[in-house]
Protein backbone atom coordinates (compact mmCIF):
# COMPACT_ATOMS: atom_id res chain seq x y z
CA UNK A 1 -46.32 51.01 41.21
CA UNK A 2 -44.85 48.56 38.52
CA UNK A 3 -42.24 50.97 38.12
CA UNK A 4 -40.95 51.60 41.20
CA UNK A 5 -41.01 47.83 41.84
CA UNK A 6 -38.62 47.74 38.54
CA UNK A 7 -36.28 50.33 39.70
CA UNK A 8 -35.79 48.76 42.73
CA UNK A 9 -35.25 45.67 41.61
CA UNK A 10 -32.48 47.54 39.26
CA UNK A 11 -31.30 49.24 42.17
CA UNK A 12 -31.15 45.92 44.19
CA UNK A 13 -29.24 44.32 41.85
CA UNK A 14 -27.00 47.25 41.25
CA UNK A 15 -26.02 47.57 45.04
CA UNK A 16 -24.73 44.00 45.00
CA UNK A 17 -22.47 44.94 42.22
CA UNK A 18 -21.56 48.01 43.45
CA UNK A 19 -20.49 46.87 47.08
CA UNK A 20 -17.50 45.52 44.98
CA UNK A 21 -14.65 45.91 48.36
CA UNK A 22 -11.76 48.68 47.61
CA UNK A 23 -8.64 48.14 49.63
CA UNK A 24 -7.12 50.98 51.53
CA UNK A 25 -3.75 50.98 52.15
CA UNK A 26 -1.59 53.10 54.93
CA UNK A 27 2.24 52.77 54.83
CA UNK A 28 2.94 56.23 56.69
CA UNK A 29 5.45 56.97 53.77
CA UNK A 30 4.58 60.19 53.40
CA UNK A 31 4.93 61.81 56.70
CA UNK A 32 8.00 64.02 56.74
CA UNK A 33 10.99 61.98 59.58
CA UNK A 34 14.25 63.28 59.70
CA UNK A 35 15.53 61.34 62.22
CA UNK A 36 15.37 57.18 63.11
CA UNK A 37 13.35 57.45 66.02
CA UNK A 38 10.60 60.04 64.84
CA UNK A 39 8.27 62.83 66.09
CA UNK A 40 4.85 62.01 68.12
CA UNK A 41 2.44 60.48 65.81
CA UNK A 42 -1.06 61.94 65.39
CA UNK A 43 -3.85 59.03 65.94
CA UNK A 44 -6.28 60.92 63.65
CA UNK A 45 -3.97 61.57 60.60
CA UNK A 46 -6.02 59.26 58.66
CA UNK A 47 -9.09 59.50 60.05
CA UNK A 48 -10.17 61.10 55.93
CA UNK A 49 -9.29 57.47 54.79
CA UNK A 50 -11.64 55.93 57.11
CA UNK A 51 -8.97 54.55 60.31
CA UNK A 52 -8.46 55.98 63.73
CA UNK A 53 -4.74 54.72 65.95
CA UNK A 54 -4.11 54.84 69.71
CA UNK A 55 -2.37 53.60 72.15
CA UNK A 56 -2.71 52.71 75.91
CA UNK A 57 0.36 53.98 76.50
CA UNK A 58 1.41 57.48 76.40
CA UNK A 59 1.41 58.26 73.06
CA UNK A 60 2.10 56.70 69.11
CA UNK A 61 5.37 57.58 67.52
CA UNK A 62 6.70 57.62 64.31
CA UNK A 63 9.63 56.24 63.19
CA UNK A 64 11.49 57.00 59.85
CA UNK A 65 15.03 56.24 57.66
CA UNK A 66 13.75 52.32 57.77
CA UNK A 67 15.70 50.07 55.41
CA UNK A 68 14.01 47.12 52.89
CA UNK A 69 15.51 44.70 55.63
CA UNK A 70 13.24 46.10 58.45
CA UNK A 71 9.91 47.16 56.58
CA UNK A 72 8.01 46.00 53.92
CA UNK A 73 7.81 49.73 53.07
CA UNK A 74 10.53 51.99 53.35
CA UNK A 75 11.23 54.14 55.31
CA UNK A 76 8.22 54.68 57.52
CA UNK A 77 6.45 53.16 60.36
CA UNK A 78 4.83 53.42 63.92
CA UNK A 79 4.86 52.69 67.06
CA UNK A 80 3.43 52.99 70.39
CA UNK A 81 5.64 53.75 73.69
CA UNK A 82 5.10 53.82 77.56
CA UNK A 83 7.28 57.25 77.38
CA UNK A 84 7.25 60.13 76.73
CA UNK A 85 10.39 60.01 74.86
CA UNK A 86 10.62 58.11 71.74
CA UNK A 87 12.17 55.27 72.97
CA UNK A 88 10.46 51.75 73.31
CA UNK A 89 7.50 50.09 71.05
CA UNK A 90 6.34 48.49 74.54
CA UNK A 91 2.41 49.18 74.06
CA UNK A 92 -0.26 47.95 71.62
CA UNK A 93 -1.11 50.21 68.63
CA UNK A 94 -4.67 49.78 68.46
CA UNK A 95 -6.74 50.91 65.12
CA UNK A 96 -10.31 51.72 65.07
CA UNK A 97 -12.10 51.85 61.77
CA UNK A 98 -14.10 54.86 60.91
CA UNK A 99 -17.38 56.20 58.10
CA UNK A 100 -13.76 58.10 56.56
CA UNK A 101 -13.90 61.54 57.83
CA UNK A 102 -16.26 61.20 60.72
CA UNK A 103 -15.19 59.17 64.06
CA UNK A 104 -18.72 57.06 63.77
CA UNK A 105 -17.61 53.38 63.99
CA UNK A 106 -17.70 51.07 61.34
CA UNK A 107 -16.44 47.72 60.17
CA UNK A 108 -14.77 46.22 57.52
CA UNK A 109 -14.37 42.22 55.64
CA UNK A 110 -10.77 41.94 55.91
CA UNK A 111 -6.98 43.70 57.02
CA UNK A 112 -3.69 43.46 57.02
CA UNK A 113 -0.06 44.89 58.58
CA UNK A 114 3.10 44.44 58.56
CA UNK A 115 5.20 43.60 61.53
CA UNK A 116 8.49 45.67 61.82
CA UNK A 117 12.10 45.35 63.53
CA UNK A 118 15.31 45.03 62.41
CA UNK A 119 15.92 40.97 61.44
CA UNK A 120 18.89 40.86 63.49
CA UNK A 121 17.48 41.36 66.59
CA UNK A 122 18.42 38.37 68.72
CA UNK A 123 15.68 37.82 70.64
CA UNK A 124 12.50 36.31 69.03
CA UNK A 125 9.38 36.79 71.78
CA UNK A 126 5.92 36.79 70.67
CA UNK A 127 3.66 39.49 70.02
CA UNK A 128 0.25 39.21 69.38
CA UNK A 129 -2.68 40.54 66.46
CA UNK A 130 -6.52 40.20 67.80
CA UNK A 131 -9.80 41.63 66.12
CA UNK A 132 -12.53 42.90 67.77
CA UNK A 133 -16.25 43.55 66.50
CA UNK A 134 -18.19 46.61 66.93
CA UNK A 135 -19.67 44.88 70.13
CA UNK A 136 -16.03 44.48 71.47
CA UNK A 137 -16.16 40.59 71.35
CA UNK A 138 -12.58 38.76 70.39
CA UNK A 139 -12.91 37.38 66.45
CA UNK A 140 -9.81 35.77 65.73
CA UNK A 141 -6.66 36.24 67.49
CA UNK A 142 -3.28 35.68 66.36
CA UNK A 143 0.38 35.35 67.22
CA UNK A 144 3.69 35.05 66.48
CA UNK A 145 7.66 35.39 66.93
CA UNK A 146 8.67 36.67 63.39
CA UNK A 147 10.52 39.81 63.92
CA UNK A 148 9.15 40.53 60.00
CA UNK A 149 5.94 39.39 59.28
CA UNK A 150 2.47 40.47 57.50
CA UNK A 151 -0.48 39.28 59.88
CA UNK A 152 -3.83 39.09 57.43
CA UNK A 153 -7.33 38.60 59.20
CA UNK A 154 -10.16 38.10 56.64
CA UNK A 155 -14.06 37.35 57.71
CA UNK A 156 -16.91 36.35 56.00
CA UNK A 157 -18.68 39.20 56.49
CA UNK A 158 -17.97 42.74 57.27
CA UNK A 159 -17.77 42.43 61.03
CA UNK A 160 -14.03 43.76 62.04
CA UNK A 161 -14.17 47.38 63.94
CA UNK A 162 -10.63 47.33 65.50
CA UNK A 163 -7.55 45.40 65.25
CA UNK A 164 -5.21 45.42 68.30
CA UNK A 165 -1.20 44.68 67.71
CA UNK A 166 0.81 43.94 70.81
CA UNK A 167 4.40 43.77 70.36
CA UNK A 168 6.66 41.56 72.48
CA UNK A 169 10.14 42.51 74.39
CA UNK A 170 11.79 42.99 71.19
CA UNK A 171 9.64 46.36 70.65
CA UNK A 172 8.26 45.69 67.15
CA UNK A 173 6.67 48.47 65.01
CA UNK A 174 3.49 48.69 63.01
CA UNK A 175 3.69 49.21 59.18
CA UNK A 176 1.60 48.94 56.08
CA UNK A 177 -1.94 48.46 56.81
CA UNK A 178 -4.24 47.45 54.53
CA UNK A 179 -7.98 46.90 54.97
CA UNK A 180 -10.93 46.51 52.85
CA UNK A 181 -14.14 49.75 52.60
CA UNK A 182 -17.22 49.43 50.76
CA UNK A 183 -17.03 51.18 47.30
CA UNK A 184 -18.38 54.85 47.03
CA UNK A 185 -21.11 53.96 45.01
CA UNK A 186 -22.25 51.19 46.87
CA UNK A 187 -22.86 53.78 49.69
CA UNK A 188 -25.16 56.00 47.18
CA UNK A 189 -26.72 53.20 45.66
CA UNK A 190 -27.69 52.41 49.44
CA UNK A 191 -29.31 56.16 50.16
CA UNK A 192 -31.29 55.15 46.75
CA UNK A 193 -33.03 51.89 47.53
CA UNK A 194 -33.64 53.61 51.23
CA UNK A 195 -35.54 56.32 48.78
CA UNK A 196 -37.66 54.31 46.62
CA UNK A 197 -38.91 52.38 50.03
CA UNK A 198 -39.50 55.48 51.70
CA UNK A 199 -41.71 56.28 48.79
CA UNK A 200 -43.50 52.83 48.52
CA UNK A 201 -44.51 53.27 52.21
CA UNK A 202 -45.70 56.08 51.65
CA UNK A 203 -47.99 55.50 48.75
């Protein structure tokens, strides 16, 4: 009994520690666009690193051959349309985050993106960045007129399951999101202390 009351202690003590937050970041980089205005984009193409995207429009779109002056990374980015044809970012990307490789829901402490159009767009109308928690309340909202911009959300506690962009009149893309998953072995170190309770109950 003294021993399992040692090793989980250990194991306690280890899954603070080992919840240590690993950032994730997607910059769509390395999706293949020959052209500026890009092919449809597929809302699960990172669903392995842990994110789902959609739109309520009629579909995501990716959109390539970006310059430094436009993106934060070159040359890629996304957007979602109320065509068919790639034409207008007139409809809120919306991101979902994910247990990576299954679409079970799950949240994370903090995340990030980049806000994309060209910087000499004339017109400066405001989009808009809100986060949602698993129970679909509003967190924090936010907004802005910045035609280049990163929008950062960060919570006290791991509470954000989807983030919601909006872009204005002036059709702004999505770009470079970052956002923060537990560590691998904090997950396993989990299914361990679950274990050695399991067994105390038991005995």
């Amino acid at each position: 009994m003294r021993h399992l009351f040692y090793s989980l202690a250990v194991c306690v003590v280890l899954l603070h520690a080992g919840f240590a937050i690993a950032a994730t970041t997607i910059d769509f980089d390395e999706l293949v666009v020959t052209t500026l205005r890009g092919p449809p984009f597929n809302g699960d193409s990172y669903i392995s690193r842990g994110v789902r995207f959609s739109t309520t429009g009629v579909g995501l779109f990716l959109e390539g051959l970006r310059g430094p002056d436009t993106t934060d990374s070159p040359p890629n980015e996304i957007y979602a349309s109320s065509e068919t044809g790639p034409n207008f970012a007139d409809r809120p990307v919306i991101v979902d985050f994910v247990v990576p490789g299954t679409t079970a829901p799950t949240t994370v402490g903090s995340v990030s993106f980049f806000v994309s159009d060209p910087p000499q767009e004339p017109l400066r109308n405001t989009w808009s960045a809100e986060i949602f928690g698993l129970d679909g309340a509003s967190l924090s909202r936010q907004t802005g007129t910045a035609q280049t911009a990163r929008v950062s959300f960060s919570r006290p506690q791991a509470d954000i399951s989807r983030l919601v962009f909006t872009p204005s009149i002036d059709f702004e893309g999505f770009d470079t999101l970052r956002f923060d998953v537990p560590e691998p072995a904090g997950v396993w170190l989990l299914v361990t202390v679950a274990g050695l309770l399991r067994r105390f109950r038991a005995g």
